[in-house]
PDB file of N, CA and C in Angstrom:
ATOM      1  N   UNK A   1     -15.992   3.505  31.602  1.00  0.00           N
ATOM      2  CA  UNK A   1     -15.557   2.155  31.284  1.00  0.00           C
ATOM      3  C   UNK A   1     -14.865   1.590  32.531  1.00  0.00           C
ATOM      4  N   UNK A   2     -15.339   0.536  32.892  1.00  0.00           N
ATOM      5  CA  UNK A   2     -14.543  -0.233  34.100  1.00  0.00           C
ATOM      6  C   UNK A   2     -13.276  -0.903  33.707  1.00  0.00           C
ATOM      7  N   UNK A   3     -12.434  -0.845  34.906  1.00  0.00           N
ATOM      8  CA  UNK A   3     -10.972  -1.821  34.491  1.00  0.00           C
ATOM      9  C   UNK A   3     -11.411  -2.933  33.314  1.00  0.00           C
ATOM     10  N   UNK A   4     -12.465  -3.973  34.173  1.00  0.00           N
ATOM     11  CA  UNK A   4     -12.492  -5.201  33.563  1.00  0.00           C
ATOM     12  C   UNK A   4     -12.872  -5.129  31.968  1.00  0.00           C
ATOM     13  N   UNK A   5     -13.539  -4.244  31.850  1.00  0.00           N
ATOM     14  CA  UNK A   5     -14.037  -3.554  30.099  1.00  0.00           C
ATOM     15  C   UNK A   5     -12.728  -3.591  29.708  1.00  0.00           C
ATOM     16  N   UNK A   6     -11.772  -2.418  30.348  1.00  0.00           N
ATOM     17  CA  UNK A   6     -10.637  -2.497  29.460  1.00  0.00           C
ATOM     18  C   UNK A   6      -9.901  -3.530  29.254  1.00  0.00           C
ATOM     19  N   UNK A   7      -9.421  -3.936  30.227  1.00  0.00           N
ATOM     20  CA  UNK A   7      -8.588  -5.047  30.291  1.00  0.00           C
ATOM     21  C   UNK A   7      -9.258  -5.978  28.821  1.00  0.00           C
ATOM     22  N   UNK A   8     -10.377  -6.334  28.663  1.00  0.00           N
ATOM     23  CA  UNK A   8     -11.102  -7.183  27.665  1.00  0.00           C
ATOM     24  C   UNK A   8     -10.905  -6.592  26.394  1.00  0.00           C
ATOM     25  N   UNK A   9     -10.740  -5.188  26.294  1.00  0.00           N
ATOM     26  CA  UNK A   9     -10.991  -4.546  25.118  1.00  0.00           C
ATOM     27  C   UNK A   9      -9.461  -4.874  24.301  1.00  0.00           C
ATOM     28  N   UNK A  10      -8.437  -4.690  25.498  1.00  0.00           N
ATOM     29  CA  UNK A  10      -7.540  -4.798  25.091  1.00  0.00           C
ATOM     30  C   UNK A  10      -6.824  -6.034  24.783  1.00  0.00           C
ATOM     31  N   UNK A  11      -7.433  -7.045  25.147  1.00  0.00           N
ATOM     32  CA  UNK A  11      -7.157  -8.392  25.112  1.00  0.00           C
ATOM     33  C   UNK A  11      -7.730  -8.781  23.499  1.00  0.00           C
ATOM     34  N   UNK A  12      -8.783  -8.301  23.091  1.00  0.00           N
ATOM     35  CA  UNK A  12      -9.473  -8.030  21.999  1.00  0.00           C
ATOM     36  C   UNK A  12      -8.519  -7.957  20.663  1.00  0.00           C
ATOM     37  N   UNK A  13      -7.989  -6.646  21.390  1.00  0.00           N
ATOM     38  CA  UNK A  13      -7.546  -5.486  20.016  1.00  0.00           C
ATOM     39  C   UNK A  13      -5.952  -6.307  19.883  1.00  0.00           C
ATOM     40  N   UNK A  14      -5.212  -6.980  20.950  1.00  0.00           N
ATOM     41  CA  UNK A  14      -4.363  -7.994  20.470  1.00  0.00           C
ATOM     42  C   UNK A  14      -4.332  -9.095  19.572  1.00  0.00           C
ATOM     43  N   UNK A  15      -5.670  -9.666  19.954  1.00  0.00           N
ATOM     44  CA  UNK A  15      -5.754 -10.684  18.653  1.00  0.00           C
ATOM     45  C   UNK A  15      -6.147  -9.740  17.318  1.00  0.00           C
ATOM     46  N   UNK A  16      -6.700  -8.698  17.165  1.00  0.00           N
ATOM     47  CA  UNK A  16      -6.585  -8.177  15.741  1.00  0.00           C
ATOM     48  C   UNK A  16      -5.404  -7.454  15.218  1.00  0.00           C
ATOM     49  N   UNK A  17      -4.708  -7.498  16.064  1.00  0.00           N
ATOM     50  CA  UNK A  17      -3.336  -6.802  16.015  1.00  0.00           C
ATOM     51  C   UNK A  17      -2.288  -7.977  15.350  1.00  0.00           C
ATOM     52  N   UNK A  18      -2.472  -9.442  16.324  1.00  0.00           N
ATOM     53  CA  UNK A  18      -1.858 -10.369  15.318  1.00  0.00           C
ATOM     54  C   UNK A  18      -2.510 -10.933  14.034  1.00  0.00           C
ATOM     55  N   UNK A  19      -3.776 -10.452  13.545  1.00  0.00           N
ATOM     56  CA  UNK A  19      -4.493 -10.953  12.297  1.00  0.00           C
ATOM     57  C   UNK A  19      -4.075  -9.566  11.533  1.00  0.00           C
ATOM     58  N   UNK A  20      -3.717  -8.568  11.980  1.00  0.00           N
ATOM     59  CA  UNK A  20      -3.955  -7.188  11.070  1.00  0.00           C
ATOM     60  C   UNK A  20      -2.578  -7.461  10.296  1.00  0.00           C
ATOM     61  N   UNK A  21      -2.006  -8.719   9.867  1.00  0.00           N
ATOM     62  CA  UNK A  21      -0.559  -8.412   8.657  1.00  0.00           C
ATOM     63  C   UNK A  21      -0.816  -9.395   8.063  1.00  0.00           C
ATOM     64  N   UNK A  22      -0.914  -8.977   6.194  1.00  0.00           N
ATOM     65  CA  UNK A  22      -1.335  -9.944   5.231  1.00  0.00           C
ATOM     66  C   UNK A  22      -0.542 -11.253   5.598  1.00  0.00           C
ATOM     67  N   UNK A  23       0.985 -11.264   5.494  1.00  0.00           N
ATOM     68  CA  UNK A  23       1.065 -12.788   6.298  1.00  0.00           C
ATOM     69  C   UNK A  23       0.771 -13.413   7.236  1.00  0.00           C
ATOM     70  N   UNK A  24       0.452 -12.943   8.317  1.00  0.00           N
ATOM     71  CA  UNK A  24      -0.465 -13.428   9.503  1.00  0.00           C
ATOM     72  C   UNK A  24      -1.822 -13.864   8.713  1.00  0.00           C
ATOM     73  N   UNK A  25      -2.468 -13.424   8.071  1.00  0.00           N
ATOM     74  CA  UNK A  25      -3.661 -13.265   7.521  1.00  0.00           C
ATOM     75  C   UNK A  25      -3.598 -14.643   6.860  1.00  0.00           C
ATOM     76  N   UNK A  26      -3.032 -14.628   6.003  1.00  0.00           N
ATOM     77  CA  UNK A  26      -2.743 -15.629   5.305  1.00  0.00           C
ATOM     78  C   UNK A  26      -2.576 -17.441   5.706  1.00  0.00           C
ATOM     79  N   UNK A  27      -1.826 -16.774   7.089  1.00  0.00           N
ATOM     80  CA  UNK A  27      -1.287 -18.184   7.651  1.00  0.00           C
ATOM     81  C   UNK A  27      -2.584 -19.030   8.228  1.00  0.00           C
ATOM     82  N   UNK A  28      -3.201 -17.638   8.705  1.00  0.00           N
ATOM     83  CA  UNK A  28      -4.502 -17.898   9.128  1.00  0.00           C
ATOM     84  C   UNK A  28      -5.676 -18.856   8.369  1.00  0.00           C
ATOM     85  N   UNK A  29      -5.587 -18.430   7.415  1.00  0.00           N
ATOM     86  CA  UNK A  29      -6.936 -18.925   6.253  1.00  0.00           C
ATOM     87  C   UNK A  29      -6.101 -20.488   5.890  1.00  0.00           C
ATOM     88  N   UNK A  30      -4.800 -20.327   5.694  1.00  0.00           N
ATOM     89  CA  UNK A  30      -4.583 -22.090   5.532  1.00  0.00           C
ATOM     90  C   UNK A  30      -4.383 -22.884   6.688  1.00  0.00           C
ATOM     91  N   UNK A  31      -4.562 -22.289   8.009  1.00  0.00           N
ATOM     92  CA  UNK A  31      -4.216 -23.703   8.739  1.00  0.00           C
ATOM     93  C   UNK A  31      -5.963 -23.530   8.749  1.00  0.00           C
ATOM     94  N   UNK A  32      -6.539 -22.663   8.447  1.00  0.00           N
ATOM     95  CA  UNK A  32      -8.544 -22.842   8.795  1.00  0.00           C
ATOM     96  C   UNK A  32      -8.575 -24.358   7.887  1.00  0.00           C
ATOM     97  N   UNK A  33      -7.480 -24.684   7.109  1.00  0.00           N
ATOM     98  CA  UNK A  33      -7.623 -26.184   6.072  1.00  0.00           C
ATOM     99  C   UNK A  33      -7.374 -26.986   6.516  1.00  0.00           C
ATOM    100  N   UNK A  34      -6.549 -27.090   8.037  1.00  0.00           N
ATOM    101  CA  UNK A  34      -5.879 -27.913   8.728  1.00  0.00           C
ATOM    102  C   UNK A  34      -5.035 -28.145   9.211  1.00  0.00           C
ATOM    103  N   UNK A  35      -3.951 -28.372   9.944  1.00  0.00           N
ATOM    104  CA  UNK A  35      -2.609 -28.428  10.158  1.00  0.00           C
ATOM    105  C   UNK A  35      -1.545 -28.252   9.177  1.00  0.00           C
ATOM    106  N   UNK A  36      -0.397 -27.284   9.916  1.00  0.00           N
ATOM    107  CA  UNK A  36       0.592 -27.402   8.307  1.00  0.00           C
ATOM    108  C   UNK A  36       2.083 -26.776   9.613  1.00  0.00           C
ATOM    109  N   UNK A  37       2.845 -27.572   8.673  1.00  0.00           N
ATOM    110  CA  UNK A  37       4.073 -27.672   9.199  1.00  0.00           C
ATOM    111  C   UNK A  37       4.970 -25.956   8.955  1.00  0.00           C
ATOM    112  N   UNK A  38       5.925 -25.621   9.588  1.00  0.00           N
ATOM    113  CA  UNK A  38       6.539 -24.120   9.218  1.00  0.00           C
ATOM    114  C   UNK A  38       6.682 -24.173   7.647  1.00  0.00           C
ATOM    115  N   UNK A  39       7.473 -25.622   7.693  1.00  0.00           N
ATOM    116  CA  UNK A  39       8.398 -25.658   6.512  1.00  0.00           C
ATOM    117  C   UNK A  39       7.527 -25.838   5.289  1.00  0.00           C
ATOM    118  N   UNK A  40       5.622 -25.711   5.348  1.00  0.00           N
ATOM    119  CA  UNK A  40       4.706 -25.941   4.033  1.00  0.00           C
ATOM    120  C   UNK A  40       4.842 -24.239   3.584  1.00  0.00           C
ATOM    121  N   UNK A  41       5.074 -23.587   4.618  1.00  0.00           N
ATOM    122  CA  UNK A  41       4.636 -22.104   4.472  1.00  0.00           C
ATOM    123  C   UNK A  41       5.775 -21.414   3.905  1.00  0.00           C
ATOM    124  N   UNK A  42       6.749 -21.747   4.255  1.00  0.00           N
ATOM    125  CA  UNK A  42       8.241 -21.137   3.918  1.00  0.00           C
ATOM    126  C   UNK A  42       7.883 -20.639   1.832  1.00  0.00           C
ATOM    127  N   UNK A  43       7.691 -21.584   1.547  1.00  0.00           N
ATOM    128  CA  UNK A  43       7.785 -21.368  -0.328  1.00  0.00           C
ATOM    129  C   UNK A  43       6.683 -20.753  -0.628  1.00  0.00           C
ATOM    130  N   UNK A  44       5.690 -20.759  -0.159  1.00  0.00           N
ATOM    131  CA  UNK A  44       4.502 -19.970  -0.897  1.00  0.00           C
ATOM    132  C   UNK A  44       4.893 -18.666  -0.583  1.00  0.00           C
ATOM    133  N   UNK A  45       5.150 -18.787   0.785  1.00  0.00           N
ATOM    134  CA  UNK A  45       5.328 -17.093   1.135  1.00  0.00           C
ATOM    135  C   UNK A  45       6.420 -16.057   0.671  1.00  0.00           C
ATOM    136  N   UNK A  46       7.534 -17.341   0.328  1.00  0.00           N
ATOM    137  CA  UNK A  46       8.714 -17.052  -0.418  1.00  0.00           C
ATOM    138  C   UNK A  46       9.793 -15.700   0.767  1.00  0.00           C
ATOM    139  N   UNK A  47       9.260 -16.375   2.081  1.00  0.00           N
ATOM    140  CA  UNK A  47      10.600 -16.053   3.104  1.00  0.00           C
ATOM    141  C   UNK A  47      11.217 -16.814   3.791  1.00  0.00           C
ATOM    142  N   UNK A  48      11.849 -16.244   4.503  1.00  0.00           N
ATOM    143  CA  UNK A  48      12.606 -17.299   5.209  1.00  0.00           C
ATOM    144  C   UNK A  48      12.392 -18.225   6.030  1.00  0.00           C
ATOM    145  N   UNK A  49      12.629 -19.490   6.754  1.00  0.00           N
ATOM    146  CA  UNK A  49      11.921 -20.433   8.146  1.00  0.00           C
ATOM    147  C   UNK A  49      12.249 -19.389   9.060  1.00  0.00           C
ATOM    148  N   UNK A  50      13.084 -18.081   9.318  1.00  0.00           N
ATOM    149  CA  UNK A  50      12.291 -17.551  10.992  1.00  0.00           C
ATOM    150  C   UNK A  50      11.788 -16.574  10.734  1.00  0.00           C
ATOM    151  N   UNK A  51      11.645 -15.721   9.607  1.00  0.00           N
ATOM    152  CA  UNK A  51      10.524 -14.741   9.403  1.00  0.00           C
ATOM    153  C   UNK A  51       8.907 -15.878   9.525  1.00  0.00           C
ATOM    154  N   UNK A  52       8.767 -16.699   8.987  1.00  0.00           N
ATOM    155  CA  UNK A  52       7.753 -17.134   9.239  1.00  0.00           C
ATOM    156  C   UNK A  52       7.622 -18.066  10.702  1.00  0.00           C
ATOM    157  N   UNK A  53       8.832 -18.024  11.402  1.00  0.00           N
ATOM    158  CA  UNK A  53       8.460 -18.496  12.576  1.00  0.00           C
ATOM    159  C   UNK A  53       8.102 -17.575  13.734  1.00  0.00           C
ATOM    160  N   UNK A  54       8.510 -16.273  13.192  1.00  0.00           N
ATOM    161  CA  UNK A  54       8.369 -15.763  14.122  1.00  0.00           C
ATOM    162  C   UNK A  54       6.624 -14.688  13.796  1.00  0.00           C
ATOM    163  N   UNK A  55       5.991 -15.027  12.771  1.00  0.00           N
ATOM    164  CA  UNK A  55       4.721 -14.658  12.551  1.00  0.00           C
ATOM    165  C   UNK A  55       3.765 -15.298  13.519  1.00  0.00           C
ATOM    166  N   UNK A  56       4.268 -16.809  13.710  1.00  0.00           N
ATOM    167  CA  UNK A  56       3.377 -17.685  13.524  1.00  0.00           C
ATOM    168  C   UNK A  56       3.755 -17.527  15.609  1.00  0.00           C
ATOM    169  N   UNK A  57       4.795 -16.993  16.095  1.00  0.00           N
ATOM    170  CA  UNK A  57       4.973 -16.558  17.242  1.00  0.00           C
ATOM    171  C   UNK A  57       3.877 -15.484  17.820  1.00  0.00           C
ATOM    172  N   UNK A  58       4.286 -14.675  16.869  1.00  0.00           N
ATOM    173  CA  UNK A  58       2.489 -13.794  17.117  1.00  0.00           C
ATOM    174  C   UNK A  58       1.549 -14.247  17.286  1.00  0.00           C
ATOM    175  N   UNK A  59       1.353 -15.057  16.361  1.00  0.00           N
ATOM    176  CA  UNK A  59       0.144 -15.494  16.283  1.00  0.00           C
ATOM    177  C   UNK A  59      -0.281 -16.263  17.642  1.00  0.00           C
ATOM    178  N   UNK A  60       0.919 -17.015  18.026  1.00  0.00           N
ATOM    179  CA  UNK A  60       0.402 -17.929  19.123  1.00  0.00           C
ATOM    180  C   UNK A  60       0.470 -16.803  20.599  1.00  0.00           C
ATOM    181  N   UNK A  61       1.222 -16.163  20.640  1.00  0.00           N
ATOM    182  CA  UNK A  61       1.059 -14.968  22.075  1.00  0.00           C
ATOM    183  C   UNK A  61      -0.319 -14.690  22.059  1.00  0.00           C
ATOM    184  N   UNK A  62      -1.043 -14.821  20.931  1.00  0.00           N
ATOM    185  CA  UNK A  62      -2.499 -14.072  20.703  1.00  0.00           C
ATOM    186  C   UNK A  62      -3.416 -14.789  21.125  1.00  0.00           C
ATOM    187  N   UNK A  63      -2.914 -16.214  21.053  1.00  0.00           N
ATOM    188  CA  UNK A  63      -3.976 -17.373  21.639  1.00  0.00           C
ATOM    189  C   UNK A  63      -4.916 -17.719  20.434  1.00  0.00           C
ATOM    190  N   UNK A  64      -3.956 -17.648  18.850  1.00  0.00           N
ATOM    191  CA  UNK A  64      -4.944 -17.972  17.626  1.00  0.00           C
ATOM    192  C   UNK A  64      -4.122 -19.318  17.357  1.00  0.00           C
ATOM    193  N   UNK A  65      -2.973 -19.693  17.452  1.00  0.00           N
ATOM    194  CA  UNK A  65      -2.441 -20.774  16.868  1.00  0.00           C
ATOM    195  C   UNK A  65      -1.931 -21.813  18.215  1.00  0.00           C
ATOM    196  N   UNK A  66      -1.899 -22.903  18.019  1.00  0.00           N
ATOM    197  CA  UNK A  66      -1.365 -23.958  19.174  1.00  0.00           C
ATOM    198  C   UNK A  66      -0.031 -24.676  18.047  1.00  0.00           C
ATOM    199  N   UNK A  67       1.024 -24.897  18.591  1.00  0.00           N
ATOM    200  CA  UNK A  67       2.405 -25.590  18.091  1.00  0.00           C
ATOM    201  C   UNK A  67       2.573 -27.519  18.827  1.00  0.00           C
ATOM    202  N   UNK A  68       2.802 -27.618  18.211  1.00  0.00           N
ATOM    203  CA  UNK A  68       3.402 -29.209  18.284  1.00  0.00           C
ATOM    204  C   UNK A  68       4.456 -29.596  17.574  1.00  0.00           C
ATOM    205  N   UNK A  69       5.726 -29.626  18.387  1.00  0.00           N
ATOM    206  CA  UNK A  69       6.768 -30.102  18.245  1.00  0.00           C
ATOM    207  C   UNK A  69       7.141 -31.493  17.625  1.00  0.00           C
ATOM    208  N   UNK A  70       7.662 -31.682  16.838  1.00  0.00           N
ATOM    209  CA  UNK A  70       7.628 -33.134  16.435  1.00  0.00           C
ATOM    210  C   UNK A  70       9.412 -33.436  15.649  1.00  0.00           C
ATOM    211  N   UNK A  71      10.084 -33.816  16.624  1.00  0.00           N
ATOM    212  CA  UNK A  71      11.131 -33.992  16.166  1.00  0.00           C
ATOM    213  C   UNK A  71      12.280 -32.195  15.933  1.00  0.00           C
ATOM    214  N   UNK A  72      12.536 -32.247  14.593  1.00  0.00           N
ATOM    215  CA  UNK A  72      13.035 -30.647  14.551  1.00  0.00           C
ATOM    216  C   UNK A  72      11.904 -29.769  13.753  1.00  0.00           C
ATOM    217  N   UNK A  73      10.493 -30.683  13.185  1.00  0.00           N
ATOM    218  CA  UNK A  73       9.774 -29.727  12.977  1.00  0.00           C
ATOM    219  C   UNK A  73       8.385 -29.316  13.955  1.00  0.00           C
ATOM    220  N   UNK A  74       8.202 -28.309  13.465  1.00  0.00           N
ATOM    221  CA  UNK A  74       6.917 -27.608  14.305  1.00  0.00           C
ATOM    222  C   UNK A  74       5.851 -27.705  13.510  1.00  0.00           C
ATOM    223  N   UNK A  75       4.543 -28.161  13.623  1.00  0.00           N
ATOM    224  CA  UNK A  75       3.470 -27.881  13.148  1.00  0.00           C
ATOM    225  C   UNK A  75       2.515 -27.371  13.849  1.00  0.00           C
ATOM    226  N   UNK A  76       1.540 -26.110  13.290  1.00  0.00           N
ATOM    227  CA  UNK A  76       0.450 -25.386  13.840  1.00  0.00           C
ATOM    228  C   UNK A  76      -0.926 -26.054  13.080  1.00  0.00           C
ATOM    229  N   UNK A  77      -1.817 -25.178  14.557  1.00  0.00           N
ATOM    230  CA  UNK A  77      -3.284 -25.404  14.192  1.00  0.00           C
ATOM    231  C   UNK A  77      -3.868 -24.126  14.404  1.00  0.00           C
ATOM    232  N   UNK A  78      -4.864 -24.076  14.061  1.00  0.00           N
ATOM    233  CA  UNK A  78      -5.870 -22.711  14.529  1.00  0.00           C
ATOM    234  C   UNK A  78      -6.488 -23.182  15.720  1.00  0.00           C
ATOM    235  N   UNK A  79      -6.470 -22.476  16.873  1.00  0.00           N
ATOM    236  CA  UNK A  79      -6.867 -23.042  18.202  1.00  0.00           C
ATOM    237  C   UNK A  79      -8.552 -22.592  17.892  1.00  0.00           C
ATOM    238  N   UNK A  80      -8.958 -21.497  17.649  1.00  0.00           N
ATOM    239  CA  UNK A  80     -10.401 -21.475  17.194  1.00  0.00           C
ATOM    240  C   UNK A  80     -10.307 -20.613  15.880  1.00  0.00           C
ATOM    241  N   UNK A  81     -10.949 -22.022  15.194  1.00  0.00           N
ATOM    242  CA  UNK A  81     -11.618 -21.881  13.646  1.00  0.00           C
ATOM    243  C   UNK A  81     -12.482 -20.244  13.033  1.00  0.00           C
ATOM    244  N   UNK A  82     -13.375 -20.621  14.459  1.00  0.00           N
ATOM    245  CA  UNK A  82     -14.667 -19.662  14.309  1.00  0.00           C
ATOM    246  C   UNK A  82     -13.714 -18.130  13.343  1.00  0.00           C
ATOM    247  N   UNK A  83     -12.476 -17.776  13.811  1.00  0.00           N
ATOM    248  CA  UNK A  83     -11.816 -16.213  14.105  1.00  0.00           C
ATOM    249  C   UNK A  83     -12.209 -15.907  12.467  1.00  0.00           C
ATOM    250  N   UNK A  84     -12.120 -16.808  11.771  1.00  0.00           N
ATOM    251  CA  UNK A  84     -11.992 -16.228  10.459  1.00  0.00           C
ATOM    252  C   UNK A  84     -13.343 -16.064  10.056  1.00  0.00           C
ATOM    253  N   UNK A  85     -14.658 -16.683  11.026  1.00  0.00           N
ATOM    254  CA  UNK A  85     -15.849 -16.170  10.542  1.00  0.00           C
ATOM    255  C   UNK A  85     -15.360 -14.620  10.158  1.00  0.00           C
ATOM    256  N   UNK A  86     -14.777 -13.863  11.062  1.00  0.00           N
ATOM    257  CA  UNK A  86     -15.303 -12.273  11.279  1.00  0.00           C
ATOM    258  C   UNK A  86     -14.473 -11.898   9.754  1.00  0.00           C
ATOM    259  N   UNK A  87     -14.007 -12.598   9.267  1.00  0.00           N
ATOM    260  CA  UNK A  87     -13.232 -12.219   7.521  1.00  0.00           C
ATOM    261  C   UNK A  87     -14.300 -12.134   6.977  1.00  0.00           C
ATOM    262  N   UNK A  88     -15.371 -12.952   6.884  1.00  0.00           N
ATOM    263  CA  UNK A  88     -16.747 -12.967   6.291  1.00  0.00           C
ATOM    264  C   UNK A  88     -17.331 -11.654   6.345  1.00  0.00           C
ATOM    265  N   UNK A  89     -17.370 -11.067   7.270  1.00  0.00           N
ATOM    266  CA  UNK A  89     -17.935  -9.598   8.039  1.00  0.00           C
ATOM    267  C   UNK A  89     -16.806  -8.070   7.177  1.00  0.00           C
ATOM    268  N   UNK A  90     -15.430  -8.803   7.512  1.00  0.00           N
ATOM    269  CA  UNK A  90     -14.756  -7.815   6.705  1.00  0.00           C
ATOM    270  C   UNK A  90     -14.977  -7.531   5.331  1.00  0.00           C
ATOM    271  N   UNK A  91     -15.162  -8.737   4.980  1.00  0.00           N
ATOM    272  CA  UNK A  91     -15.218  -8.592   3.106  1.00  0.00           C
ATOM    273  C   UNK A  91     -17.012  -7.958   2.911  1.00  0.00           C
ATOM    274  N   UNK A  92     -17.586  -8.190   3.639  1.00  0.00           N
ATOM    275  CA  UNK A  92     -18.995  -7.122   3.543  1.00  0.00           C
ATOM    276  C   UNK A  92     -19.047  -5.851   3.255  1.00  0.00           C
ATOM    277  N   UNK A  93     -18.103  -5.588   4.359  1.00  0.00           N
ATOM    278  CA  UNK A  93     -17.634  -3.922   4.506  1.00  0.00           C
ATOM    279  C   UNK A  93     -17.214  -3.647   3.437  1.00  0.00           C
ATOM    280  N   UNK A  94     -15.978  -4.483   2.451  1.00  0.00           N
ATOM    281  CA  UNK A  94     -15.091  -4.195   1.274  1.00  0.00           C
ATOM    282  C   UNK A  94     -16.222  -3.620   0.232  1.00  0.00           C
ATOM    283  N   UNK A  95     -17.348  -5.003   0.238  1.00  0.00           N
ATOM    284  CA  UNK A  95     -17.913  -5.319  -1.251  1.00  0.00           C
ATOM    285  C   UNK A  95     -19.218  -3.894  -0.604  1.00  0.00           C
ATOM    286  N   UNK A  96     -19.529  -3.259   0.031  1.00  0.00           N
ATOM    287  CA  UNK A  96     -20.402  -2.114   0.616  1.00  0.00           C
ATOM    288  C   UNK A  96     -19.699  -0.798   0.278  1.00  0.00           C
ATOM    289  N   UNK A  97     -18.160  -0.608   0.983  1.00  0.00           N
ATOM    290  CA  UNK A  97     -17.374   0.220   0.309  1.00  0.00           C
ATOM    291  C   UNK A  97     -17.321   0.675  -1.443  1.00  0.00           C
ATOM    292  N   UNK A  98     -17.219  -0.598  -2.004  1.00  0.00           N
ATOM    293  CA  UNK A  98     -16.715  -0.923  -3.310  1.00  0.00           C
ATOM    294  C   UNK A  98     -18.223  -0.240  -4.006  1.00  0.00           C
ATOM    295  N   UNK A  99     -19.342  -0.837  -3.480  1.00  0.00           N
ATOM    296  CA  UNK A  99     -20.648  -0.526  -4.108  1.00  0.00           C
ATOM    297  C   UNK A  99     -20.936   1.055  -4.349  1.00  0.00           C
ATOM    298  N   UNK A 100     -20.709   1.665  -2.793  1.00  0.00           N
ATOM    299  CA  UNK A 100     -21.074   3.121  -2.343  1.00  0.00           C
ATOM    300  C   UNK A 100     -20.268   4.095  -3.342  1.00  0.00           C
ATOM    301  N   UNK A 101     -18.780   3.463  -3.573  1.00  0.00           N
ATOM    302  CA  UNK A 101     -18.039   4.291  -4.253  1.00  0.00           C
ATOM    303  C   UNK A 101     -18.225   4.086  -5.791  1.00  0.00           C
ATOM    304  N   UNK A 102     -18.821   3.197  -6.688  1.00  0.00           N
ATOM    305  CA  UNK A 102     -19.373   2.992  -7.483  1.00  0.00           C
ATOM    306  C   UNK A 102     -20.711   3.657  -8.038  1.00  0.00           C
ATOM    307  N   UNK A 103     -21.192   4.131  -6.764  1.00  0.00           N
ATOM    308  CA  UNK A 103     -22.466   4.983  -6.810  1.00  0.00           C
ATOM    309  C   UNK A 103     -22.297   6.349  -7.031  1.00  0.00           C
ATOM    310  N   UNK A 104     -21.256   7.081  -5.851  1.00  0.00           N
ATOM    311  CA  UNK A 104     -20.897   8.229  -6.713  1.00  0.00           C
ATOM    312  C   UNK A 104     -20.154   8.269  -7.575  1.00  0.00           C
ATOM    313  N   UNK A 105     -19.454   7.381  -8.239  1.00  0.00           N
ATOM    314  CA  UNK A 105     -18.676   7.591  -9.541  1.00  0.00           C
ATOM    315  C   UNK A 105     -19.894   7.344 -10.523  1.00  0.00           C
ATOM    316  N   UNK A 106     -21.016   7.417  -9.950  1.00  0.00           N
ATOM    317  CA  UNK A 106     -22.342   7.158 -11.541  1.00  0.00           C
ATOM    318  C   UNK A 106     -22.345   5.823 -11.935  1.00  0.00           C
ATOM    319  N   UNK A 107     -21.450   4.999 -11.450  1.00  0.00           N
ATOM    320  CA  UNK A 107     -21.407   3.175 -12.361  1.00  0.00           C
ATOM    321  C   UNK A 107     -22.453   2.043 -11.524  1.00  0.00           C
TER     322      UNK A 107
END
């Protein structure tokens, strides 16, 4: 493997590193709806404004979310949409898993 392989691989395995936590995950699939302010996320998620600010910090070191300041609030976007295609790909694996193990249980 050459430097430049790694270097990429690892640039890679960062952005799944900030998608790999159900709240990251999460934050993910609703801004894929559009823009949303810290303070939309705070109650669903039912934590605090810097536990979820500092998710959404991950998220952006990763190069998945862009911030815009607006006064004292912050609102995010998904810088590329596409990321959550590969959720499509994950849940394959689930519903393949789910099948295979259904098969040897006889159902």
């Amino acid at each position: 493997m050459t430097e430049s392989e790694k270097k990429l691989l690892e640039a890679k395995t960062q952005v799944l590193k900030a998608l790999a936590h159900p709240v990251r995950l999460w934050m993910a699939e609703q801004l894929a709806e559009g823009e949303k302010c810290v303070c939309e996320m705070v109650e669903p998620l039912g934590l605090d404004f810097s536990t979820v600010s500092k998710h959404l910090s991950v998220m952006k070191q990763a190069g998945i979310v862009a911030d815009d300041k607006r006064g004292k609030q912050v609102f995010y976007t998904l810088k590329v949409p596409c990321i959550l295609n590969f959720m499509g790909c994950v849940e394959a694996v689930l519903e393949n898993s789910a099948k295979e193990q259904a098969c040897l249980l006889g159902k």
